[in-house]
PDB file of N, CA and C in Angstrom:
ATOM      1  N   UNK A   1       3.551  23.831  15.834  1.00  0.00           N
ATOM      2  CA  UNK A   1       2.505  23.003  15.263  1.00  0.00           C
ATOM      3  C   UNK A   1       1.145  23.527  15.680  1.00  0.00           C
ATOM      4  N   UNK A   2       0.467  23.597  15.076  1.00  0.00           N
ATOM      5  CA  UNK A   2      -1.021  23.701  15.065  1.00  0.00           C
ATOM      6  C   UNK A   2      -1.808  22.813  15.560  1.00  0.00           C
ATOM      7  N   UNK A   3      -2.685  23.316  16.815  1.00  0.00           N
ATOM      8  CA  UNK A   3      -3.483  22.160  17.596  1.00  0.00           C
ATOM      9  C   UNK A   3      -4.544  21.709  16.446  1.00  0.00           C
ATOM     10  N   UNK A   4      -4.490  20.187  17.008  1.00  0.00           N
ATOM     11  CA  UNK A   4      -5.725  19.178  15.723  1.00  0.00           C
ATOM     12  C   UNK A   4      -4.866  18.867  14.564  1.00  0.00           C
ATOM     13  N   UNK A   5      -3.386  19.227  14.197  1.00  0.00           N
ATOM     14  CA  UNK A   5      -3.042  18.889  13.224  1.00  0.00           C
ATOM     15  C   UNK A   5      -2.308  17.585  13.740  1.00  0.00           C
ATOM     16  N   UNK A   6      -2.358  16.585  12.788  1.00  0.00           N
ATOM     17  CA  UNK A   6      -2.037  14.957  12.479  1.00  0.00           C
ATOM     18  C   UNK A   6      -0.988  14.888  11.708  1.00  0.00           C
ATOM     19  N   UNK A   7       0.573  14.373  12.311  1.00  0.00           N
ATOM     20  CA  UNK A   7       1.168  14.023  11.277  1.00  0.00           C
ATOM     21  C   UNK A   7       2.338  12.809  11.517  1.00  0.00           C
ATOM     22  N   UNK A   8       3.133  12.943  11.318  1.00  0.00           N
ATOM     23  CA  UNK A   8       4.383  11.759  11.988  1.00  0.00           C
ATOM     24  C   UNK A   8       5.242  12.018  13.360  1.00  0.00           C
ATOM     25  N   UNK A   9       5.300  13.548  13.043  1.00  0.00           N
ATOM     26  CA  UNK A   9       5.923  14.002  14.336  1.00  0.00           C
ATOM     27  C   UNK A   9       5.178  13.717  15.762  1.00  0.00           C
ATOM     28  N   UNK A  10       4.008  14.286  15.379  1.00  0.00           N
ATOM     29  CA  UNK A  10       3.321  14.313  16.645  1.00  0.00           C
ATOM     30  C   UNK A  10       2.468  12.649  17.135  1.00  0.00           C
ATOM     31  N   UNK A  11       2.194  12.006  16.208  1.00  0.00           N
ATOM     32  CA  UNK A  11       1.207  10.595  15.863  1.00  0.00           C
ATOM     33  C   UNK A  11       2.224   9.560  14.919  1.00  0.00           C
ATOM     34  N   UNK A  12       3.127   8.939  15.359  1.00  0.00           N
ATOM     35  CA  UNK A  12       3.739   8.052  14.702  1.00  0.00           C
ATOM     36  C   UNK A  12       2.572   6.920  13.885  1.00  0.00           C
ATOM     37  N   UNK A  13       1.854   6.579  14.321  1.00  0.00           N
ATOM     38  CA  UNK A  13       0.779   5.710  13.718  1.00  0.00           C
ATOM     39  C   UNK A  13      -0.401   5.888  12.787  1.00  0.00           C
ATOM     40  N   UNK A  14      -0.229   6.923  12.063  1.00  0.00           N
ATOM     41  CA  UNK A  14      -1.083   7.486  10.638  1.00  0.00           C
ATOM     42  C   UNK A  14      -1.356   6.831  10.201  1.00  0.00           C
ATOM     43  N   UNK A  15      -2.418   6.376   9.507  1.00  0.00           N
ATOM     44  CA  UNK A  15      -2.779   5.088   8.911  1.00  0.00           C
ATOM     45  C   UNK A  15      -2.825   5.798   7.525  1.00  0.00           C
ATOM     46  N   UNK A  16      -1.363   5.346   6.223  1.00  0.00           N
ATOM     47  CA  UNK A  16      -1.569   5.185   5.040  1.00  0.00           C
ATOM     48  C   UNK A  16      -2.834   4.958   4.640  1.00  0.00           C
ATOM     49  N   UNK A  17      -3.130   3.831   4.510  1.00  0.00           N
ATOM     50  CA  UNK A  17      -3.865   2.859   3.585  1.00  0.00           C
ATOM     51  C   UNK A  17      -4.486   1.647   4.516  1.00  0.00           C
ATOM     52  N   UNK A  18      -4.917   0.873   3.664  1.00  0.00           N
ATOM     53  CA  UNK A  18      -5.310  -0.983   3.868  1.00  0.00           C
ATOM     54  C   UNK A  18      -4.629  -1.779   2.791  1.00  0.00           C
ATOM     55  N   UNK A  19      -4.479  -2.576   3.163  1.00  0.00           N
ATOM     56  CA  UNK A  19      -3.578  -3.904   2.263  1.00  0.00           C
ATOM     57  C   UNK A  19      -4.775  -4.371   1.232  1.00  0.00           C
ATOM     58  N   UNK A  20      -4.537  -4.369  -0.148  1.00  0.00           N
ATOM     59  CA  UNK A  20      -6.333  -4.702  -0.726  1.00  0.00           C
ATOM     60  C   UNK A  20      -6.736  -5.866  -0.818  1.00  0.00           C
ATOM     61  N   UNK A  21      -6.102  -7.300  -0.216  1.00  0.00           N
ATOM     62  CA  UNK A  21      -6.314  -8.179   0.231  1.00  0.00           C
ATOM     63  C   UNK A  21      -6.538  -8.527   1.318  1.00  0.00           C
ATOM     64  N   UNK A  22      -6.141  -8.639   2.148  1.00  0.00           N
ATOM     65  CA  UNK A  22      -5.917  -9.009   4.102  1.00  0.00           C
ATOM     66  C   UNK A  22      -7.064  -7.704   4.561  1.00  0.00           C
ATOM     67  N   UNK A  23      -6.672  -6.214   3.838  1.00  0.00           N
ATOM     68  CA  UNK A  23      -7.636  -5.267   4.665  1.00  0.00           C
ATOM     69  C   UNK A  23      -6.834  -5.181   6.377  1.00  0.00           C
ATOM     70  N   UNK A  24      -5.703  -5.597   6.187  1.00  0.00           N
ATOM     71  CA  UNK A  24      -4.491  -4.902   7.429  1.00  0.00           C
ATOM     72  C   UNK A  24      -4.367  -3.421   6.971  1.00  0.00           C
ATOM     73  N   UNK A  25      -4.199  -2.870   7.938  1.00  0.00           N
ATOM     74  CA  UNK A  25      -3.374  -1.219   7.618  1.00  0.00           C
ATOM     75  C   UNK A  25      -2.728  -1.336   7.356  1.00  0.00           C
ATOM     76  N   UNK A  26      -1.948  -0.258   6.897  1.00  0.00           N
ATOM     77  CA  UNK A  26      -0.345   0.322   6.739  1.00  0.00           C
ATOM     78  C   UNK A  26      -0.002   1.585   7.372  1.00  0.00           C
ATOM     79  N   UNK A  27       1.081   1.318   8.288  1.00  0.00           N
ATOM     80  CA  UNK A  27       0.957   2.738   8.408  1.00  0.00           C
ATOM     81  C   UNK A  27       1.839   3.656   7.977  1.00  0.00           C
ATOM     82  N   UNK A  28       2.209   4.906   8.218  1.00  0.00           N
ATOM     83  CA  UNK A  28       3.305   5.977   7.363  1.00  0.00           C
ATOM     84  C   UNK A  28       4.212   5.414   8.119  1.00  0.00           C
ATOM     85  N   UNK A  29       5.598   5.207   7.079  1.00  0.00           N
ATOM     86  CA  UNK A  29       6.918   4.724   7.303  1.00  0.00           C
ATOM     87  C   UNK A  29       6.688   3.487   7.220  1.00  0.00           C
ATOM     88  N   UNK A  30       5.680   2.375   6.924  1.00  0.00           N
ATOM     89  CA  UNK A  30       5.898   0.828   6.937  1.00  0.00           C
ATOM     90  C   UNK A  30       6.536   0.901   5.535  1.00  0.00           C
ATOM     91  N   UNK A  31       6.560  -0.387   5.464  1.00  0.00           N
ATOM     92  CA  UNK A  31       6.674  -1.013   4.049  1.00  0.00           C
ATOM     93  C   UNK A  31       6.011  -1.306   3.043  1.00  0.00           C
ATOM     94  N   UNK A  32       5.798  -1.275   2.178  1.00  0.00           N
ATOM     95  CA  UNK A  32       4.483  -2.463   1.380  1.00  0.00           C
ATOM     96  C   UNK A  32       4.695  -2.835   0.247  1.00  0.00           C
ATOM     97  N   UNK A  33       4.109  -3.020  -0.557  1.00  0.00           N
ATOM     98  CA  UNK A  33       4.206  -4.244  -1.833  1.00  0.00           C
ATOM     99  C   UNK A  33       3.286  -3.356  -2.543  1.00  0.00           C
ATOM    100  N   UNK A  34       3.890  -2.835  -4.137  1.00  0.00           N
ATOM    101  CA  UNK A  34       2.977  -2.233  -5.109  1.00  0.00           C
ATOM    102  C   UNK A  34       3.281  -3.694  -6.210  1.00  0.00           C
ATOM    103  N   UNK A  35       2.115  -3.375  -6.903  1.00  0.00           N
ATOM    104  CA  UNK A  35       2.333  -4.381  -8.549  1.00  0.00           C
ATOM    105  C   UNK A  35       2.965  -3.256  -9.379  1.00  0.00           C
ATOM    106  N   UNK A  36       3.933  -3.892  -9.986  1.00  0.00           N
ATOM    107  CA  UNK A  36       4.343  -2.992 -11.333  1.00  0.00           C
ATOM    108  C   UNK A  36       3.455  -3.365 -12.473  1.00  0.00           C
ATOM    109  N   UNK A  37       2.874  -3.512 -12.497  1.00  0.00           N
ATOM    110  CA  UNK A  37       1.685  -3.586 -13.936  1.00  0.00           C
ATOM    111  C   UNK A  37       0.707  -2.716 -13.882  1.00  0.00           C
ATOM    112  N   UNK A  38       0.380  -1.913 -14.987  1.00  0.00           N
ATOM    113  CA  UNK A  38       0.223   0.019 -14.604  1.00  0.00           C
ATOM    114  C   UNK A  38      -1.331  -0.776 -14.313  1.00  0.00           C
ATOM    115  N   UNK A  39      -1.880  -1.557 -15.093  1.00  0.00           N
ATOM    116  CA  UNK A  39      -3.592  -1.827 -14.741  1.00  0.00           C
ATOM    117  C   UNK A  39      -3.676  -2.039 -13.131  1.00  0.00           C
ATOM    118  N   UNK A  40      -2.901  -2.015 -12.168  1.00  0.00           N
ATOM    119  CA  UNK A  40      -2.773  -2.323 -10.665  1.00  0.00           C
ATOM    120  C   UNK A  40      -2.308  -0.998 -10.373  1.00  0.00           C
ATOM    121  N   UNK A  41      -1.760  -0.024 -11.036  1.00  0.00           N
ATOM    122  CA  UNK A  41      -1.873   1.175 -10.323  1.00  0.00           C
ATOM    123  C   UNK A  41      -2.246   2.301 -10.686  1.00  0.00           C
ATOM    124  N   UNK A  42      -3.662   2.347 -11.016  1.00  0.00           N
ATOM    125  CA  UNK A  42      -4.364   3.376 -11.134  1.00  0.00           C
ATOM    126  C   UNK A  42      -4.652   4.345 -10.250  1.00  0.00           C
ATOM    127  N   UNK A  43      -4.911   5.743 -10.502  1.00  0.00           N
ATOM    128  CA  UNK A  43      -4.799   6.665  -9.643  1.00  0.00           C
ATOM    129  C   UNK A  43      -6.155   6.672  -8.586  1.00  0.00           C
ATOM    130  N   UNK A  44      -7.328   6.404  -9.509  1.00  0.00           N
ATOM    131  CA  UNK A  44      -8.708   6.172  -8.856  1.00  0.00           C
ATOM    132  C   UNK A  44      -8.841   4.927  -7.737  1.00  0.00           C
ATOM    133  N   UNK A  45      -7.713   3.900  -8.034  1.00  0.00           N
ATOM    134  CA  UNK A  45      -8.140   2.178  -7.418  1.00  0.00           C
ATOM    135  C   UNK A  45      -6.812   2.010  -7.138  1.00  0.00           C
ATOM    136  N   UNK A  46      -5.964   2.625  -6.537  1.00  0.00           N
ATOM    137  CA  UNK A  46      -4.699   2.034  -6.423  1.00  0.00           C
ATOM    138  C   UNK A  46      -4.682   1.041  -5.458  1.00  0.00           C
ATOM    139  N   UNK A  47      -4.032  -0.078  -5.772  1.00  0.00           N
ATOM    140  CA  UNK A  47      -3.720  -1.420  -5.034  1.00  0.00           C
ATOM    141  C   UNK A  47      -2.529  -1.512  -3.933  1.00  0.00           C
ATOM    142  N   UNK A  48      -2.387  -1.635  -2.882  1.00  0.00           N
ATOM    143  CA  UNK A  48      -1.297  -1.536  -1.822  1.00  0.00           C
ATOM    144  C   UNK A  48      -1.279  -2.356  -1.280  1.00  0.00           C
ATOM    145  N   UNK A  49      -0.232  -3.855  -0.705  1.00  0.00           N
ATOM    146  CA  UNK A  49      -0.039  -4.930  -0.141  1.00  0.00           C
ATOM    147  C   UNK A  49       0.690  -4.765   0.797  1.00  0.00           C
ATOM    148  N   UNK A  50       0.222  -5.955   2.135  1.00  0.00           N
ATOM    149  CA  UNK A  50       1.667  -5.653   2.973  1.00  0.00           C
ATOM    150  C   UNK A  50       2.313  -6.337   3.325  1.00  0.00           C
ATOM    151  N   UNK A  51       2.138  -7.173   2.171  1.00  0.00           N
ATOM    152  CA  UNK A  51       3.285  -8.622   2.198  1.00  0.00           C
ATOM    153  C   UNK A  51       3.214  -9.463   0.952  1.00  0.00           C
ATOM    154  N   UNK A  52       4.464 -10.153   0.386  1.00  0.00           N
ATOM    155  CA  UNK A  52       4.122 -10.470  -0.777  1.00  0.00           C
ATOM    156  C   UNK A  52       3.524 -11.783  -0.909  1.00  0.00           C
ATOM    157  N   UNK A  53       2.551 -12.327   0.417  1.00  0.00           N
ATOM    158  CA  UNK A  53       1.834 -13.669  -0.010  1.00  0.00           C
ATOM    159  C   UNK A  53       0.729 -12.553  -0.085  1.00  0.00           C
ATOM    160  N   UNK A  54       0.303 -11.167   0.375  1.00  0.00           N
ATOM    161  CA  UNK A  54      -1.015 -10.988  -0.240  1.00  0.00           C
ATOM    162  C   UNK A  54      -0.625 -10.217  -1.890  1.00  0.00           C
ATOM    163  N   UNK A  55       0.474 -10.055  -2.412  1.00  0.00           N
ATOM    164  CA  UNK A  55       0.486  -9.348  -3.621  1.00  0.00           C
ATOM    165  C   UNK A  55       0.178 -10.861  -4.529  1.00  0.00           C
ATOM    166  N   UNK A  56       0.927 -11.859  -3.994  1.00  0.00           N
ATOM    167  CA  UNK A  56       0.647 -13.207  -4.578  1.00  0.00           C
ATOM    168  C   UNK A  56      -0.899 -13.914  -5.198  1.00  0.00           C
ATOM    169  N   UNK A  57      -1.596 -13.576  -3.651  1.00  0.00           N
ATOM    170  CA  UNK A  57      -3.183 -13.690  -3.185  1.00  0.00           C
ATOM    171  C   UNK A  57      -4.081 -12.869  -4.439  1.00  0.00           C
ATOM    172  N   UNK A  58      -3.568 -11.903  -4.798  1.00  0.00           N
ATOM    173  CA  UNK A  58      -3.950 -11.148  -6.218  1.00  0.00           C
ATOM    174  C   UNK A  58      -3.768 -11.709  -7.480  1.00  0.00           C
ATOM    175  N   UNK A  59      -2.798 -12.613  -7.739  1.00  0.00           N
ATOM    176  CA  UNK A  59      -2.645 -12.629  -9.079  1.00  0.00           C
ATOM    177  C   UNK A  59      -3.633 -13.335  -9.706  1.00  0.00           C
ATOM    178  N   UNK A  60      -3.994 -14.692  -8.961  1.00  0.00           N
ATOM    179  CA  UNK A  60      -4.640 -15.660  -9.980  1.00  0.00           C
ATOM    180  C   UNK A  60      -6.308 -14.520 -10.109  1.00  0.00           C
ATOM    181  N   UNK A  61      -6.897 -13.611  -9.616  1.00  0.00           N
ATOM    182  CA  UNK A  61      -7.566 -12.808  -9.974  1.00  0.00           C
ATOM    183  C   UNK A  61      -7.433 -11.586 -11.133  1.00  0.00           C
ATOM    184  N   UNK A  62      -5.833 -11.434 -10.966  1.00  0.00           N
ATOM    185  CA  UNK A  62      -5.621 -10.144 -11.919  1.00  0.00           C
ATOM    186  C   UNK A  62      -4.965 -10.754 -13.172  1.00  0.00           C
ATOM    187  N   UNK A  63      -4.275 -12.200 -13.306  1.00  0.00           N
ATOM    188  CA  UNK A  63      -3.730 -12.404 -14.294  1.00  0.00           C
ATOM    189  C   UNK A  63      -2.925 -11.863 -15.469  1.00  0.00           C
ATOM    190  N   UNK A  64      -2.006 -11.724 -14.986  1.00  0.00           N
ATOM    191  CA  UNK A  64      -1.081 -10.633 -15.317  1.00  0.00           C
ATOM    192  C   UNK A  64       0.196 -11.506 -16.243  1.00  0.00           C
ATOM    193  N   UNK A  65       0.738 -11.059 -17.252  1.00  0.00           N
ATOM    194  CA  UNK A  65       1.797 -11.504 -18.355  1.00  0.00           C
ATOM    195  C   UNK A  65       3.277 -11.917 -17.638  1.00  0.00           C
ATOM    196  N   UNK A  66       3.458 -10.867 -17.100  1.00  0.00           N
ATOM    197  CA  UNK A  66       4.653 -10.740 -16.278  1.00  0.00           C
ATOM    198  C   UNK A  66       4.906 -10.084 -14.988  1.00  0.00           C
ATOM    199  N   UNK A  67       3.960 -10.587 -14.044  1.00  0.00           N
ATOM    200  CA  UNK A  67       3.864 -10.340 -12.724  1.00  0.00           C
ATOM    201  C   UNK A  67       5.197  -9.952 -12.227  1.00  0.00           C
ATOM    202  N   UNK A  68       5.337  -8.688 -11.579  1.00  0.00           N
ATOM    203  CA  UNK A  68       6.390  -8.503 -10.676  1.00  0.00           C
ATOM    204  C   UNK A  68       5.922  -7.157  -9.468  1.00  0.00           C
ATOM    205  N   UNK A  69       6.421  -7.165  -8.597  1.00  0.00           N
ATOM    206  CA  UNK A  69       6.120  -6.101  -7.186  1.00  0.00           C
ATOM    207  C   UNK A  69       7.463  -5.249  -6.903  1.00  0.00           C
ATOM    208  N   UNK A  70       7.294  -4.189  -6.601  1.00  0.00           N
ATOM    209  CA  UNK A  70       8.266  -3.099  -5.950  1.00  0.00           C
ATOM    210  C   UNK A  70       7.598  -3.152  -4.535  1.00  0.00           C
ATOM    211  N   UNK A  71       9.080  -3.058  -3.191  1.00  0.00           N
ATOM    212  CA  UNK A  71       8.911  -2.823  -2.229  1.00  0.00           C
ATOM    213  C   UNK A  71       8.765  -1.256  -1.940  1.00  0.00           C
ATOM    214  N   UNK A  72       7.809  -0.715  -1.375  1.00  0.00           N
ATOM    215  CA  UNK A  72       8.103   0.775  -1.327  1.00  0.00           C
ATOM    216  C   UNK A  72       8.266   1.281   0.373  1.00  0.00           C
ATOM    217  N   UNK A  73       8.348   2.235   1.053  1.00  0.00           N
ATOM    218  CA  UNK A  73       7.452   2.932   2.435  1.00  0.00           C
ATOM    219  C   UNK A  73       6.666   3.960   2.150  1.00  0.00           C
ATOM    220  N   UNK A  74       5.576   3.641   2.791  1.00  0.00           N
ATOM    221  CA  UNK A  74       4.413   4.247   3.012  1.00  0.00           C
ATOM    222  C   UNK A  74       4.747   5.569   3.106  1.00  0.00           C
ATOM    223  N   UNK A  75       4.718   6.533   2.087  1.00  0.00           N
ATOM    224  CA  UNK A  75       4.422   8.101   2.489  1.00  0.00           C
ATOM    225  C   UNK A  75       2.772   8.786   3.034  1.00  0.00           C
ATOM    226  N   UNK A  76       3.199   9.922   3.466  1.00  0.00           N
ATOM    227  CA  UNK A  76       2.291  10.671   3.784  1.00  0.00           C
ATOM    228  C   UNK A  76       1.453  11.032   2.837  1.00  0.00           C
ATOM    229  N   UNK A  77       0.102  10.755   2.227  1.00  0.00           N
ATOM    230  CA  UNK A  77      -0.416  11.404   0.909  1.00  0.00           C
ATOM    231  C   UNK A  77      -0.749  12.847   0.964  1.00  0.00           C
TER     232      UNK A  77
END
């Protein structure tokens, strides 16, 4: 490995993302909550939850036809 390089091996605690509600982290290997409704996952604004009372906490804002969430884990981007 290369000194200064960051990854799972060496730093278990990488911080993915933020939850776009709560603004909790995520980190690589957690869990989280995507919306399956493509307007929630855009490549520029993608939306990431880390629990489904905050994917919930979204809807009455995003109003959506047929609300539903996939559980995913956090990869490395």
């Amino acid at each position: 490995m290369t000194k200064g390089r960051t990854d799972m091996a060496t730093n278990p605690n990488v911080a993915f993302g933020v939850c776009s509600v709560c603004r909790k982290e995520i980190l690589v290997g957690a869990k989280l909550i995507r919306c399956t409704v493509s307007t929630c996952n855009r490549k520029r604004f993608p939306l990431y939850f880390c629990s489904p009372s905050c994917w919930d906490a979204h809807l009455p804002d995003a109003r959506h036809r047929d609300p539903a969430y996939t559980e995913e884990v956090a990869r490395k981007q």
